[in-house]
N, C-alpha and C. Protein backbone atom coordinates (compact mmCIF):
# COMPACT_ATOMS: atom_id res chain seq x y z
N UNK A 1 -8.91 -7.70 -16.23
CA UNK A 1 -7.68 -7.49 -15.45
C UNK A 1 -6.70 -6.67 -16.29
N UNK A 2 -5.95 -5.42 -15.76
CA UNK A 2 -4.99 -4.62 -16.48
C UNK A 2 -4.18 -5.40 -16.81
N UNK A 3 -2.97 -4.62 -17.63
CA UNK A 3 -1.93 -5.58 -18.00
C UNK A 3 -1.00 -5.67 -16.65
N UNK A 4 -1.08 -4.64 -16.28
CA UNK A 4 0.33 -4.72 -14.97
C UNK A 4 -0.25 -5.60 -13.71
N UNK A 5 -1.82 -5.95 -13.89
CA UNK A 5 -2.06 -7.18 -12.68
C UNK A 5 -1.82 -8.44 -13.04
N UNK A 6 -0.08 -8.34 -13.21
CA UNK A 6 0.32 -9.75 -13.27
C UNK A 6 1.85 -9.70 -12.43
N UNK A 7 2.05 -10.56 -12.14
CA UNK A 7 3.46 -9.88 -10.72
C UNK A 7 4.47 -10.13 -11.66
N UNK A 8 4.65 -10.95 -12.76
CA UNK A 8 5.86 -10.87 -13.30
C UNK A 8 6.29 -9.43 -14.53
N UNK A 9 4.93 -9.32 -15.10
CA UNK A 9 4.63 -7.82 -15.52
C UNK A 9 5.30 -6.76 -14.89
N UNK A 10 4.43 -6.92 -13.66
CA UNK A 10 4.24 -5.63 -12.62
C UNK A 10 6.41 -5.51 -12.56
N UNK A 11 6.82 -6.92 -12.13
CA UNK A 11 8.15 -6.66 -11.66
C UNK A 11 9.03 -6.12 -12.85
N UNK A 12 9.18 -6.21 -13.91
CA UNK A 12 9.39 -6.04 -15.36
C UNK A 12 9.45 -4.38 -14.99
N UNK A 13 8.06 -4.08 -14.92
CA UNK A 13 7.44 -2.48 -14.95
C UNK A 13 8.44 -1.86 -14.00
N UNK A 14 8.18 -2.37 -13.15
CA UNK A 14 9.26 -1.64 -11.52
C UNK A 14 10.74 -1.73 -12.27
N UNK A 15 11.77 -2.92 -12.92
CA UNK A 15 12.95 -2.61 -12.77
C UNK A 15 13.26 -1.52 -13.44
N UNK A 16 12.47 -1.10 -14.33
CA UNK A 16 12.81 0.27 -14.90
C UNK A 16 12.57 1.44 -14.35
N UNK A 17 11.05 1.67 -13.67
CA UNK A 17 10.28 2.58 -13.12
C UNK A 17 11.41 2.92 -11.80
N UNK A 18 11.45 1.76 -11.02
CA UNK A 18 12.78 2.17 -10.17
C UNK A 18 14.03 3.20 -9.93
N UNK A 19 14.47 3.46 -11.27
CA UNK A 19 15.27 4.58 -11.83
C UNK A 19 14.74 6.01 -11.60
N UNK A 20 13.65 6.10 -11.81
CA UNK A 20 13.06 7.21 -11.86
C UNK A 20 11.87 7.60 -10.86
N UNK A 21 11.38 6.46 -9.75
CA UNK A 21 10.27 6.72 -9.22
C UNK A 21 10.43 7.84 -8.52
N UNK A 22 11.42 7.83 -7.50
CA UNK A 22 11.21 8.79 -6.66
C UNK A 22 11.37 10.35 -7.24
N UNK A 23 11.58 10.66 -8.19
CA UNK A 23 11.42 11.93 -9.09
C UNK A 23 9.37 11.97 -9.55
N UNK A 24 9.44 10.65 -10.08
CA UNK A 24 8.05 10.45 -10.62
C UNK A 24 6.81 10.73 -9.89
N UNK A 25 6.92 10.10 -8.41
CA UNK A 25 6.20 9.97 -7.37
C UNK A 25 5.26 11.14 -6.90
N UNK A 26 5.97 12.29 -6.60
CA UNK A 26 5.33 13.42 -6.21
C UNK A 26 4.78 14.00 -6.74
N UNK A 27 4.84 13.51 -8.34
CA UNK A 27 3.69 14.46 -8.80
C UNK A 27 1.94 13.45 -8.69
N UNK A 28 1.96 12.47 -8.46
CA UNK A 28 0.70 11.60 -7.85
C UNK A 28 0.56 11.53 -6.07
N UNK A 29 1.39 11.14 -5.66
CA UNK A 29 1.29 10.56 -4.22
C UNK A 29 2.86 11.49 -3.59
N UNK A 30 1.89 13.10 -2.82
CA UNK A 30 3.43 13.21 -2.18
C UNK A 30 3.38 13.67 -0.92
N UNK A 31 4.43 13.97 -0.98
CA UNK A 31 4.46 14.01 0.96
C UNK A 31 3.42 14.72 1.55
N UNK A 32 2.56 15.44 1.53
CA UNK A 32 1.63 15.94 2.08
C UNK A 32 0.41 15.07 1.87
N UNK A 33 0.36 14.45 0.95
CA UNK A 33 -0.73 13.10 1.10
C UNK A 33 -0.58 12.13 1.96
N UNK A 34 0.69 11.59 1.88
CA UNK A 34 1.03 10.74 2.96
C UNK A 34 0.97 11.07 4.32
N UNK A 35 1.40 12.18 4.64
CA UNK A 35 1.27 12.43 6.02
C UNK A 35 -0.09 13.01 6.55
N UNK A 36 -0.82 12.89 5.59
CA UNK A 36 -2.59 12.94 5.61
C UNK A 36 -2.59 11.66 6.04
N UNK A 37 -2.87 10.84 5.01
CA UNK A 37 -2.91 9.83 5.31
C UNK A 37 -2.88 9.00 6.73
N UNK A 38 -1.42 9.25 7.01
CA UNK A 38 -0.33 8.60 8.14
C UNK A 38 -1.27 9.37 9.63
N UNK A 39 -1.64 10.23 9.23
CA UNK A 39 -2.37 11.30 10.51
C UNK A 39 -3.94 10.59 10.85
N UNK A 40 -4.01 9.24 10.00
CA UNK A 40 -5.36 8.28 10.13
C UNK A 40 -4.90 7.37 11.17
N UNK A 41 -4.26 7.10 11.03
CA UNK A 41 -3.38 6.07 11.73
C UNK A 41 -3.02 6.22 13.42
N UNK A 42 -3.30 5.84 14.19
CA UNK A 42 -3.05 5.91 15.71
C UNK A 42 -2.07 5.53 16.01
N UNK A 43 -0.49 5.62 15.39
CA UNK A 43 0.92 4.52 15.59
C UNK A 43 1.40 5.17 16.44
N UNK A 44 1.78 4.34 17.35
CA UNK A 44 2.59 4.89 18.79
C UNK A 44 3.90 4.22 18.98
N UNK A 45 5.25 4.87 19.02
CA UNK A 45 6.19 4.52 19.21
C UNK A 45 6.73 3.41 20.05
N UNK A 46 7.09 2.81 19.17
CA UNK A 46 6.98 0.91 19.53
C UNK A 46 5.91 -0.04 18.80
N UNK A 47 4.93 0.57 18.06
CA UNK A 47 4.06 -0.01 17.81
C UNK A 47 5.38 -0.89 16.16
N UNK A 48 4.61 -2.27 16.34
CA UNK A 48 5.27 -2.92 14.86
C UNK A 48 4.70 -2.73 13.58
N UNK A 49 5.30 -2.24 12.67
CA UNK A 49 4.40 -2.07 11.65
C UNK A 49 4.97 -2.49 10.13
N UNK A 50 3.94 -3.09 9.50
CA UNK A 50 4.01 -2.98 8.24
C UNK A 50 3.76 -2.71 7.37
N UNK A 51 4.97 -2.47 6.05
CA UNK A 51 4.77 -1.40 5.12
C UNK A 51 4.78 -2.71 3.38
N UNK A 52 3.43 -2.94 3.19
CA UNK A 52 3.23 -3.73 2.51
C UNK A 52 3.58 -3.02 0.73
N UNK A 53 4.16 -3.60 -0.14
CA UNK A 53 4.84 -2.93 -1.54
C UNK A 53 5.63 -1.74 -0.89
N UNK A 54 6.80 -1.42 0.11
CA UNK A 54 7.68 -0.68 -0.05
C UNK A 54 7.65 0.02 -0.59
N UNK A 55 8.04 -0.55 -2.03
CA UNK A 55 8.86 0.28 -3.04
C UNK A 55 10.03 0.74 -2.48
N UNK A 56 10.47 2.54 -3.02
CA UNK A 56 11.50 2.54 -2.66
C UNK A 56 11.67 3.07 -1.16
N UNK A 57 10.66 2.90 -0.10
CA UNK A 57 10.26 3.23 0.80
C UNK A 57 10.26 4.69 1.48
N UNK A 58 9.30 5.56 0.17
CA UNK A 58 8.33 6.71 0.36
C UNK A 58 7.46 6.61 1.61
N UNK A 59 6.63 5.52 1.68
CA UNK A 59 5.69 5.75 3.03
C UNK A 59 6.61 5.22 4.39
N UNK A 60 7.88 4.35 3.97
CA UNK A 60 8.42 4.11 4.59
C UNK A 60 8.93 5.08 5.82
N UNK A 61 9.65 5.90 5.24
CA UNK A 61 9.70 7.06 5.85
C UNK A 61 9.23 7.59 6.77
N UNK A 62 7.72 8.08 6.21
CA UNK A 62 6.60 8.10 7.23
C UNK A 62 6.49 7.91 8.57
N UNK A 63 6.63 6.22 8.45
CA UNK A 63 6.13 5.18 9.23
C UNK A 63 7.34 5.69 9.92
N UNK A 64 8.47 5.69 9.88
CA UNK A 64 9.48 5.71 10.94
C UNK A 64 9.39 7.00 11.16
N UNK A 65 8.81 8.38 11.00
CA UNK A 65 8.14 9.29 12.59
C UNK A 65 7.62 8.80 13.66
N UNK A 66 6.80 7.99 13.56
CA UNK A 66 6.25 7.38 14.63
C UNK A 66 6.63 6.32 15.55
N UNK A 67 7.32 5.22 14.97
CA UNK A 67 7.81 4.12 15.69
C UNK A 67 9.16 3.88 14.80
N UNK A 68 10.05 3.37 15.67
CA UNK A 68 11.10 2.45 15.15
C UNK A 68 11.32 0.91 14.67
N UNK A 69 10.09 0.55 14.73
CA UNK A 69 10.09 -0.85 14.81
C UNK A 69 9.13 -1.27 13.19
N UNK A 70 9.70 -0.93 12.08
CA UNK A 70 8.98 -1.07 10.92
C UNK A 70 9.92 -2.03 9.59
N UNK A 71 8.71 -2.33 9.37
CA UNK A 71 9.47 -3.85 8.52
C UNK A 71 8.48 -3.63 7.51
N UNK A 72 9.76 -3.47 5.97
CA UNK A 72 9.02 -3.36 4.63
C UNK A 72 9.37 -4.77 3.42
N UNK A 73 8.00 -4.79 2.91
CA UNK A 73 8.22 -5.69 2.34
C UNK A 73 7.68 -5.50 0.77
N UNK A 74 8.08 -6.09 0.10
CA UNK A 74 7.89 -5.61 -1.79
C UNK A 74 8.31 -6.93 -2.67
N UNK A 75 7.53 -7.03 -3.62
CA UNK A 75 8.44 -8.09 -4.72
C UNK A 75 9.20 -7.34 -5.47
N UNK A 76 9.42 -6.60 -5.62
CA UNK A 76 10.53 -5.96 -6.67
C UNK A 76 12.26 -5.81 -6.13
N UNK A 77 13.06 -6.29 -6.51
CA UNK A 77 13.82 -6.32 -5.97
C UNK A 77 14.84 -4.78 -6.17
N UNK A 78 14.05 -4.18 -7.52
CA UNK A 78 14.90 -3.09 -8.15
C UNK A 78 14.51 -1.70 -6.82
N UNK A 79 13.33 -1.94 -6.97
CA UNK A 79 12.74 -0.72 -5.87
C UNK A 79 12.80 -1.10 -4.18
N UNK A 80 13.12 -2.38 -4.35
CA UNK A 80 13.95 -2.48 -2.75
C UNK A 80 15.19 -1.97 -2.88
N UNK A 81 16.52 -2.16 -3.94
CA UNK A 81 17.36 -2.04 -3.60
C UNK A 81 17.92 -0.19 -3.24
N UNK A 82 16.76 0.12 -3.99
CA UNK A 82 16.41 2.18 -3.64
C UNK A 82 16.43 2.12 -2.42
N UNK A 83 15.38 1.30 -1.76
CA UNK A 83 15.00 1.75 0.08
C UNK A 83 16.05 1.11 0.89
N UNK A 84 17.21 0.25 0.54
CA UNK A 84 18.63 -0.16 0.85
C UNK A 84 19.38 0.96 1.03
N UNK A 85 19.58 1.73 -0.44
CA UNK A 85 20.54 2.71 0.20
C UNK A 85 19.89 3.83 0.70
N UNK A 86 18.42 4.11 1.24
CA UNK A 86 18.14 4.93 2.36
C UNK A 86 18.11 4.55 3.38
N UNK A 87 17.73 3.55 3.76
CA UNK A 87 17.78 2.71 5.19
C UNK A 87 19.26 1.50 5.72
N UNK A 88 19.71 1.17 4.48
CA UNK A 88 20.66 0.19 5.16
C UNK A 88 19.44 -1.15 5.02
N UNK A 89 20.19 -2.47 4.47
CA UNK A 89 19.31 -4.07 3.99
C UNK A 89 18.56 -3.56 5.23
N UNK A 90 19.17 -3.58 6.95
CA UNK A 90 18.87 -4.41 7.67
C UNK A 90 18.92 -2.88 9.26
N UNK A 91 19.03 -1.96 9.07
CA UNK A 91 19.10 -1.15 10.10
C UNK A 91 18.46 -0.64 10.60
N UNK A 92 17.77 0.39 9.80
CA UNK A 92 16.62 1.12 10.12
C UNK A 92 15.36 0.34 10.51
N UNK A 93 15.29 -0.23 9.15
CA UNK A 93 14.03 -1.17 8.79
C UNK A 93 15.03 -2.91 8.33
N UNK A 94 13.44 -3.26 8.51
CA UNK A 94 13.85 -4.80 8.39
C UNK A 94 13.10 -4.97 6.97
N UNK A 95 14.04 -5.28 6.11
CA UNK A 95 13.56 -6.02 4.42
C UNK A 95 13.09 -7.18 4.16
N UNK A 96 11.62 -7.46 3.34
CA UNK A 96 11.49 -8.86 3.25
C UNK A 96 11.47 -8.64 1.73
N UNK A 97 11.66 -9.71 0.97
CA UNK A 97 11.06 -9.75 -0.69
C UNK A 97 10.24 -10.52 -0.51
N UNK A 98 9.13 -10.48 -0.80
CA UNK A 98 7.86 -11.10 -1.06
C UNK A 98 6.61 -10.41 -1.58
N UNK A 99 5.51 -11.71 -1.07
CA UNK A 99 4.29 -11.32 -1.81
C UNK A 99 2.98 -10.79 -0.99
N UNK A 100 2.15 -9.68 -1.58
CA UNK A 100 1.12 -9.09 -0.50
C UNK A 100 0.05 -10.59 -0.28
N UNK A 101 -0.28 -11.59 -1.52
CA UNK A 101 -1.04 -12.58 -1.45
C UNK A 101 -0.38 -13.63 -0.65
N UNK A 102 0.79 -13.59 -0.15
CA UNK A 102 1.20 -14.60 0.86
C UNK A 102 2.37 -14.30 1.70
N UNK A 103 1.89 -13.45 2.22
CA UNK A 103 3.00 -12.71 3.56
C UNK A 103 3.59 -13.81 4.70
N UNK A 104 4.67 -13.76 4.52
CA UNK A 104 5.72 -14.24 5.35
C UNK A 104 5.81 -14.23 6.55
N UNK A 105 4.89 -13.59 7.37
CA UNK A 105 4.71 -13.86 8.87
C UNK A 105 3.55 -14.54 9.82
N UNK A 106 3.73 -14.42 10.67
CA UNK A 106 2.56 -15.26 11.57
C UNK A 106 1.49 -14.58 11.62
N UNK A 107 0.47 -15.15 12.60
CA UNK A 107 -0.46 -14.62 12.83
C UNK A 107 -0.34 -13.40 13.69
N UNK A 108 -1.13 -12.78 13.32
CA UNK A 108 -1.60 -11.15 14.78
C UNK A 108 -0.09 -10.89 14.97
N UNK A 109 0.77 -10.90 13.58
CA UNK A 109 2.19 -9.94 14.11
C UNK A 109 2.65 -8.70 14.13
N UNK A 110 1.69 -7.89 13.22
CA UNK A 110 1.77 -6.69 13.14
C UNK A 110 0.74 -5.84 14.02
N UNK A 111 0.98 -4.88 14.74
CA UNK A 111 0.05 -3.46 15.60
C UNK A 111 -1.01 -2.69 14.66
N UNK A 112 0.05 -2.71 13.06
CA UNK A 112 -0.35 -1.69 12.02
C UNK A 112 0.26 -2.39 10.95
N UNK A 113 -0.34 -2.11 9.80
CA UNK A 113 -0.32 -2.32 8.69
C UNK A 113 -0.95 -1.11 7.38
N UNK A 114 0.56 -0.66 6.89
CA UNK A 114 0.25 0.00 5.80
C UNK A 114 0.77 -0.53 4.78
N UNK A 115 -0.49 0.25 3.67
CA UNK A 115 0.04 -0.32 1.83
C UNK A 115 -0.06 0.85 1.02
N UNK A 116 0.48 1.49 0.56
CA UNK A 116 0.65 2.99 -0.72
C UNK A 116 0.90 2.66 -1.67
N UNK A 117 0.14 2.67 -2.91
CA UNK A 117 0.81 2.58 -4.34
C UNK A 117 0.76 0.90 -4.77
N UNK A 118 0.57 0.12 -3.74
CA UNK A 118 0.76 -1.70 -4.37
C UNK A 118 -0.58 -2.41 -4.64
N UNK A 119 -2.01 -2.39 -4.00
CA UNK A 119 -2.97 -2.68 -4.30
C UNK A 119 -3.03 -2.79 -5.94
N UNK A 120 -2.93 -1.63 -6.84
CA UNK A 120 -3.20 -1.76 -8.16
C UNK A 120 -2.78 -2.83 -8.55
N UNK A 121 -1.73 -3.13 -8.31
CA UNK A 121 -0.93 -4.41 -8.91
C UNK A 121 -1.32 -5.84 -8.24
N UNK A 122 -1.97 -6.12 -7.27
CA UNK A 122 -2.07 -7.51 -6.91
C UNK A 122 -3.62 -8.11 -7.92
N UNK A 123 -3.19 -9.66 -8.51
CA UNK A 123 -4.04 -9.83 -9.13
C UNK A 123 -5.69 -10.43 -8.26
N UNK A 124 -5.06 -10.41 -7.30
CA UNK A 124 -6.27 -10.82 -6.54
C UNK A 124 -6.35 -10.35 -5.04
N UNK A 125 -6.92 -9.02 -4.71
CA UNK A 125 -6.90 -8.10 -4.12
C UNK A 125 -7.63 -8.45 -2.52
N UNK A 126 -8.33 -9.38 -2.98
CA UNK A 126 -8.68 -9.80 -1.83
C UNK A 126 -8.11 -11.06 -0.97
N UNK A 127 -7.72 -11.50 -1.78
CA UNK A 127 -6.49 -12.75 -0.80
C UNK A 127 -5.46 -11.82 -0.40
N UNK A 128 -5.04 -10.43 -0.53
CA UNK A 128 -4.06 -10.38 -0.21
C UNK A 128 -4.69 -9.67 1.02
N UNK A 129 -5.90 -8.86 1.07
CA UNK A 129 -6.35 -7.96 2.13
C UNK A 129 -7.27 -9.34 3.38
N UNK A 130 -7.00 -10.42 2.95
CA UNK A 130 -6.88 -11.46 3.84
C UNK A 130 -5.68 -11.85 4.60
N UNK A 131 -5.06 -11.92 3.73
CA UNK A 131 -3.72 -11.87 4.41
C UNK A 131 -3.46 -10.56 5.39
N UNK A 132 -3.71 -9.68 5.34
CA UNK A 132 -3.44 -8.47 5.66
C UNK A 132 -4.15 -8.61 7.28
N UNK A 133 -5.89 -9.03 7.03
CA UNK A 133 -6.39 -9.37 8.11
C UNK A 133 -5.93 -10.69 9.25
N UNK A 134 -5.22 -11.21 8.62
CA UNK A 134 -4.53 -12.73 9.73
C UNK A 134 -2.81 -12.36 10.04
N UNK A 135 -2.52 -10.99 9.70
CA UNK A 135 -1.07 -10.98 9.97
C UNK A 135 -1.14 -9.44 11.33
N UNK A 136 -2.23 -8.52 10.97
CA UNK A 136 -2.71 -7.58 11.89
C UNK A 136 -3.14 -7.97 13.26
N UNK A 137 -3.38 -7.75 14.40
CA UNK A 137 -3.32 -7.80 15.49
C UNK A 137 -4.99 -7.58 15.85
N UNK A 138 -6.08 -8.83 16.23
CA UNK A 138 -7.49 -8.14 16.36
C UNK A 138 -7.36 -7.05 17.31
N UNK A 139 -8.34 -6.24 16.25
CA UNK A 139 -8.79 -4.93 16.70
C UNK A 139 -8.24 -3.90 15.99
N UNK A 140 -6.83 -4.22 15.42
CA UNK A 140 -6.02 -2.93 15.18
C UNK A 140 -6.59 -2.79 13.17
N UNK A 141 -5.74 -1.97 13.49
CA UNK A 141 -6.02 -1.35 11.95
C UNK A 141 -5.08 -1.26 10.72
N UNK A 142 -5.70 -1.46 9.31
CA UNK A 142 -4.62 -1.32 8.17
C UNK A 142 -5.22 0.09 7.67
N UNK A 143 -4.08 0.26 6.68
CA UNK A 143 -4.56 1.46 5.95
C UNK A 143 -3.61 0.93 4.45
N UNK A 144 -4.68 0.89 3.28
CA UNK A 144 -4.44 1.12 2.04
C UNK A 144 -4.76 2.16 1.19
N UNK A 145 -3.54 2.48 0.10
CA UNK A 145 -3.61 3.51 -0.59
C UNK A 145 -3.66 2.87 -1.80
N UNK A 146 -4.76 3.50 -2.71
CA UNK A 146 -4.65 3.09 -4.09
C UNK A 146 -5.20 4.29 -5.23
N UNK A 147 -5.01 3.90 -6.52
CA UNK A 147 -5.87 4.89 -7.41
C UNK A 147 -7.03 4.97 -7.23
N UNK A 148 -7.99 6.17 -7.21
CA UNK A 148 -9.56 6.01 -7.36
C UNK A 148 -9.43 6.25 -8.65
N UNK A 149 -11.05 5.30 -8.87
CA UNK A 149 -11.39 5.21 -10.05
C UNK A 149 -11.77 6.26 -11.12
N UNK A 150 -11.04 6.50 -12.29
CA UNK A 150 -11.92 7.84 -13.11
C UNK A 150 -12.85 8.01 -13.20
N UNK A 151 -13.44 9.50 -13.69
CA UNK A 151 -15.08 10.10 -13.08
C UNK A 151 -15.37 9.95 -15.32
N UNK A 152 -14.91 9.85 -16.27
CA UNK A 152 -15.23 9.87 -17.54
C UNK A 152 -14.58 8.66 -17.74
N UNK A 153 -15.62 8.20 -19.02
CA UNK A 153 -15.52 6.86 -19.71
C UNK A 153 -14.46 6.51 -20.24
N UNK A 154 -13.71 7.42 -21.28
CA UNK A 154 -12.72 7.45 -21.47
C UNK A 154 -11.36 7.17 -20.83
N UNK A 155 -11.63 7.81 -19.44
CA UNK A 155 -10.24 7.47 -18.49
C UNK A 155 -10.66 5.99 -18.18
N UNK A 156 -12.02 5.94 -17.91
CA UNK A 156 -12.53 4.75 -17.39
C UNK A 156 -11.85 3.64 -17.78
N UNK A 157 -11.79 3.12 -19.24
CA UNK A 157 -11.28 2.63 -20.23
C UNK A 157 -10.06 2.14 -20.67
N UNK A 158 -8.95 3.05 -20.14
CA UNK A 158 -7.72 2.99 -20.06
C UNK A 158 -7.15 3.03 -18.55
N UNK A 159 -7.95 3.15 -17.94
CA UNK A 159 -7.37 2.67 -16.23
C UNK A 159 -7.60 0.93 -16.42
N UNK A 160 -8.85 0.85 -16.61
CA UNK A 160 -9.29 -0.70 -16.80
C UNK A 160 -8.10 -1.56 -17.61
N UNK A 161 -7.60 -1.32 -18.40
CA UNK A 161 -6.47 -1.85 -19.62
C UNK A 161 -5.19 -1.78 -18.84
N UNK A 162 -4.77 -0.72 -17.89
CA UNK A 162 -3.82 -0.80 -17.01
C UNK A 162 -3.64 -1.97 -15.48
N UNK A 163 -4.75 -1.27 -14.72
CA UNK A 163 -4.23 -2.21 -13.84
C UNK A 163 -5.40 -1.54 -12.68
N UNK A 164 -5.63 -2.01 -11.53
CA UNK A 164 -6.75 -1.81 -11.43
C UNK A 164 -7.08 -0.28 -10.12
N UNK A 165 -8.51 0.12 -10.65
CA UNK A 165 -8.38 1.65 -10.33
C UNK A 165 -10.01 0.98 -9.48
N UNK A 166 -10.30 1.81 -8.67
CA UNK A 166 -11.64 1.42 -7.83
C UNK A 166 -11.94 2.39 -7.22
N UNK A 167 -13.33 2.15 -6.93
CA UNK A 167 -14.34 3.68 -6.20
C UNK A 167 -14.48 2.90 -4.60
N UNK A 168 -15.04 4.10 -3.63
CA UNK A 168 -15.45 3.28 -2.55
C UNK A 168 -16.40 2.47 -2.52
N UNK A 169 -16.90 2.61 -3.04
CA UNK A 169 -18.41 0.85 -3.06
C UNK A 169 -17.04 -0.35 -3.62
N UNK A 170 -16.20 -0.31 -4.32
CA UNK A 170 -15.90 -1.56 -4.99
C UNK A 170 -14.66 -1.59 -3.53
N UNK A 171 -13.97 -0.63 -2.96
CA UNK A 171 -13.14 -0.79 -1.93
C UNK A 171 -14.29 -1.17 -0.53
N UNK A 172 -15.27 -0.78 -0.14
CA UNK A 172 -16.07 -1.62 0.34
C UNK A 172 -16.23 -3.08 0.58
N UNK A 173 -16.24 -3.77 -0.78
CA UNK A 173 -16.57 -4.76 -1.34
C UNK A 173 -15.52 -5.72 -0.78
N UNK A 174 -14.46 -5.03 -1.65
CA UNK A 174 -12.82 -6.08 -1.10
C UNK A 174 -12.80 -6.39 -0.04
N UNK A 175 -12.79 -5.17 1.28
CA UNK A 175 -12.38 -5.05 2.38
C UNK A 175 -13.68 -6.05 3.10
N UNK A 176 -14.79 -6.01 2.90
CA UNK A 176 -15.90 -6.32 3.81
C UNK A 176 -15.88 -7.97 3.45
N UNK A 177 -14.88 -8.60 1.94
CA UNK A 177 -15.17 -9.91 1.48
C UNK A 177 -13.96 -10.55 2.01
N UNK A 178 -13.26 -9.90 2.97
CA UNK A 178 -11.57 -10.11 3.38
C UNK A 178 -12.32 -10.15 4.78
N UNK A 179 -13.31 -9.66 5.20
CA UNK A 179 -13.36 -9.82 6.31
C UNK A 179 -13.12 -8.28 7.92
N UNK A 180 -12.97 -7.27 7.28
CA UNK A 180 -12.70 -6.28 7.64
C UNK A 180 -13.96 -5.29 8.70
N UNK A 181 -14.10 -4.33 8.98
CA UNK A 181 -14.99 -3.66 10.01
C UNK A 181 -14.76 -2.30 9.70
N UNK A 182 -15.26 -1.33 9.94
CA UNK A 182 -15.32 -0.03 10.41
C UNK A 182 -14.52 0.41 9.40
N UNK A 183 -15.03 0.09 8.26
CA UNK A 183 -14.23 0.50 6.83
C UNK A 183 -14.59 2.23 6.39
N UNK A 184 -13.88 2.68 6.33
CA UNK A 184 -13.86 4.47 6.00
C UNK A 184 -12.78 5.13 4.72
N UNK A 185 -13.56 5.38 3.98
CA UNK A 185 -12.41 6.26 2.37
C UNK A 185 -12.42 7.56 2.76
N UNK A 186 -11.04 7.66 2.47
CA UNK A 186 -10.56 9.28 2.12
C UNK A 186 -10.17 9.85 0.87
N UNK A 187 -10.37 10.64 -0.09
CA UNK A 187 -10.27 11.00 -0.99
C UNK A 187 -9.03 12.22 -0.90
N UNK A 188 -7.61 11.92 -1.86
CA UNK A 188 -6.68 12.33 -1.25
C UNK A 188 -6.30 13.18 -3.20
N UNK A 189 -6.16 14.05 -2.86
CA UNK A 189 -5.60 14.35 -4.32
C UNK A 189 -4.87 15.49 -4.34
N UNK A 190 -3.31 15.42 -5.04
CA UNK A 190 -1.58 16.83 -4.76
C UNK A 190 -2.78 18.34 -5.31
N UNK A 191 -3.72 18.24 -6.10
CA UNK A 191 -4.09 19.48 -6.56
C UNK A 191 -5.20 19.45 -7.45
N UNK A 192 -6.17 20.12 -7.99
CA UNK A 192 -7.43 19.91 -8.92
C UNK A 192 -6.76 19.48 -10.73
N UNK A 193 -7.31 18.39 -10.60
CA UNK A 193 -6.94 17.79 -11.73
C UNK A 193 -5.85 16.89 -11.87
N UNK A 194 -5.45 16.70 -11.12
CA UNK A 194 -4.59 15.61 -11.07
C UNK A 194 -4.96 13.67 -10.19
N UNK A 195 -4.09 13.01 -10.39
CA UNK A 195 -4.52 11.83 -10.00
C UNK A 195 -5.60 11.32 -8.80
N UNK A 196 -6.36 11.42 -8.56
CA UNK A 196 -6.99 11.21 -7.00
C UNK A 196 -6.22 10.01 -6.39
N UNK A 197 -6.14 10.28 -5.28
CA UNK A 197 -5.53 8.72 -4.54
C UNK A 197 -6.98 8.41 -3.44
N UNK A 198 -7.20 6.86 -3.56
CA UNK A 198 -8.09 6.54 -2.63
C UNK A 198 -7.43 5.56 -1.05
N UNK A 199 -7.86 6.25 -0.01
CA UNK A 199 -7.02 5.98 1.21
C UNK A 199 -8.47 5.36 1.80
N UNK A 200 -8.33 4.38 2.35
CA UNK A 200 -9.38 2.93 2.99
C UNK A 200 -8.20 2.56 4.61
N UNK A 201 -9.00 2.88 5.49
CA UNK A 201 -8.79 2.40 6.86
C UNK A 201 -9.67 1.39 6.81
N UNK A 202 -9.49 0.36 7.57
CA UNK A 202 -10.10 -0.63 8.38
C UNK A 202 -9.41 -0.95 9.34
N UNK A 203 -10.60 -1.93 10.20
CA UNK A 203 -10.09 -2.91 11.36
C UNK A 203 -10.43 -4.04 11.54
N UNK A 204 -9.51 -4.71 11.86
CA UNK A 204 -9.69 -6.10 11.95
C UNK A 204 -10.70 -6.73 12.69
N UNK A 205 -11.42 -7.50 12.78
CA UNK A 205 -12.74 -7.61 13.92
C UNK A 205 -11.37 -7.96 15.32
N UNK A 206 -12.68 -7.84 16.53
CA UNK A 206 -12.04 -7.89 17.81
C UNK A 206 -11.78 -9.77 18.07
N UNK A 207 -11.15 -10.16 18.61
CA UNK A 207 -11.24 -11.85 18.65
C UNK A 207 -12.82 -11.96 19.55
């Protein structure tokens, strides 16, 4: 397990990173990835959705092209209080602080469910993409964004010591042990040589 797959770590990491993410951001995960991404997604205005690790709500954004009805949630309180003064606590979007391993709502409450950038950090990836599956709506679909895994030993090595990086067989794995269907990777990367991002659709089975 990396060092940052620990949530009190991880939150430590964020109150600083906070300062600077949204400068930081685009050179890994930027707007033209996302709206790759977001273009997986079937969200239809009205649809409810959630935006699981916020942050300072980058995909957030996104999500509100499509529908108005989006509710973000994050443990960090430093990189919520960023997506505060773009959205307002309570206007745009609805704020929760919490955790991806034990989400705060009912069953089948969300249409959609997205996650960008927070997977690395949960220490147990599959309770939370359980959760993910009992808070989604059967049938509908999530979409997670995370690091893919390095192609040399070396990176190999020091992703592992960080926090956690995965290929599609091991995103397979999660998703299909959570309970998931019609699982599909996209390989998303700003330019040659730089970070790859790995993008995983699924769907929830039908009831």
């Amino acid at each position: 397990m990396g060092v940052l797959e620990n949530k009190a770590r991880a939150r430590l990491f964020y109150k600083y990173l906070s300062k600077v993410y949204d400068q930081v951001n685009p050179f890994i995960w930027n707007e033209e990835m996302r709206d790759e991404a977001l273009e997986l997604l079937d969200i239809q205005q009205g649809d409810r959705v959630l935006d699981v690790g916020c942050g300072t709500g980058f995909g957030t954004e996104g999500l509100l092209r499509y529908t108005d009805d989006v509710h973000g949630l994050d443990q960090s309180i430093h990189q919520m209080q960023k997506a505060w003064e773009k959205f307002g606590k309570n206007d745009q979007v609805r704020f929760y602080r919490g955790d991806a391993e034990r989400l705060p709502f009912a069953d089948d409450s969300f249409d959609v469910i997205w996650s960008s950038g927070s997977i690395e950090y949960w220490p147990n990836p599959v309770t939370a993409l359980e959760e993910f599956r009992r808070v989604v709506k059967p049938g509908n679909k999530v979409l997670v964004v995370g690091p893919d895994y390095p192609k040399t030993g070396v990176f190999q090595k020091l992703a592992d010591a960080i926090m956690l990086f995965y290929d599609e067989e091991e995103a397979d794995r999660m998703f299909e042990a959570a309970g998931f269907v019609d699982i599909e990777h996209h390989i998303l990367q700003r330019q040659p040589g730089s970070p790859r991002a790995i993008v995983t659709v699924a769907r929830a089975p039908d009831e």
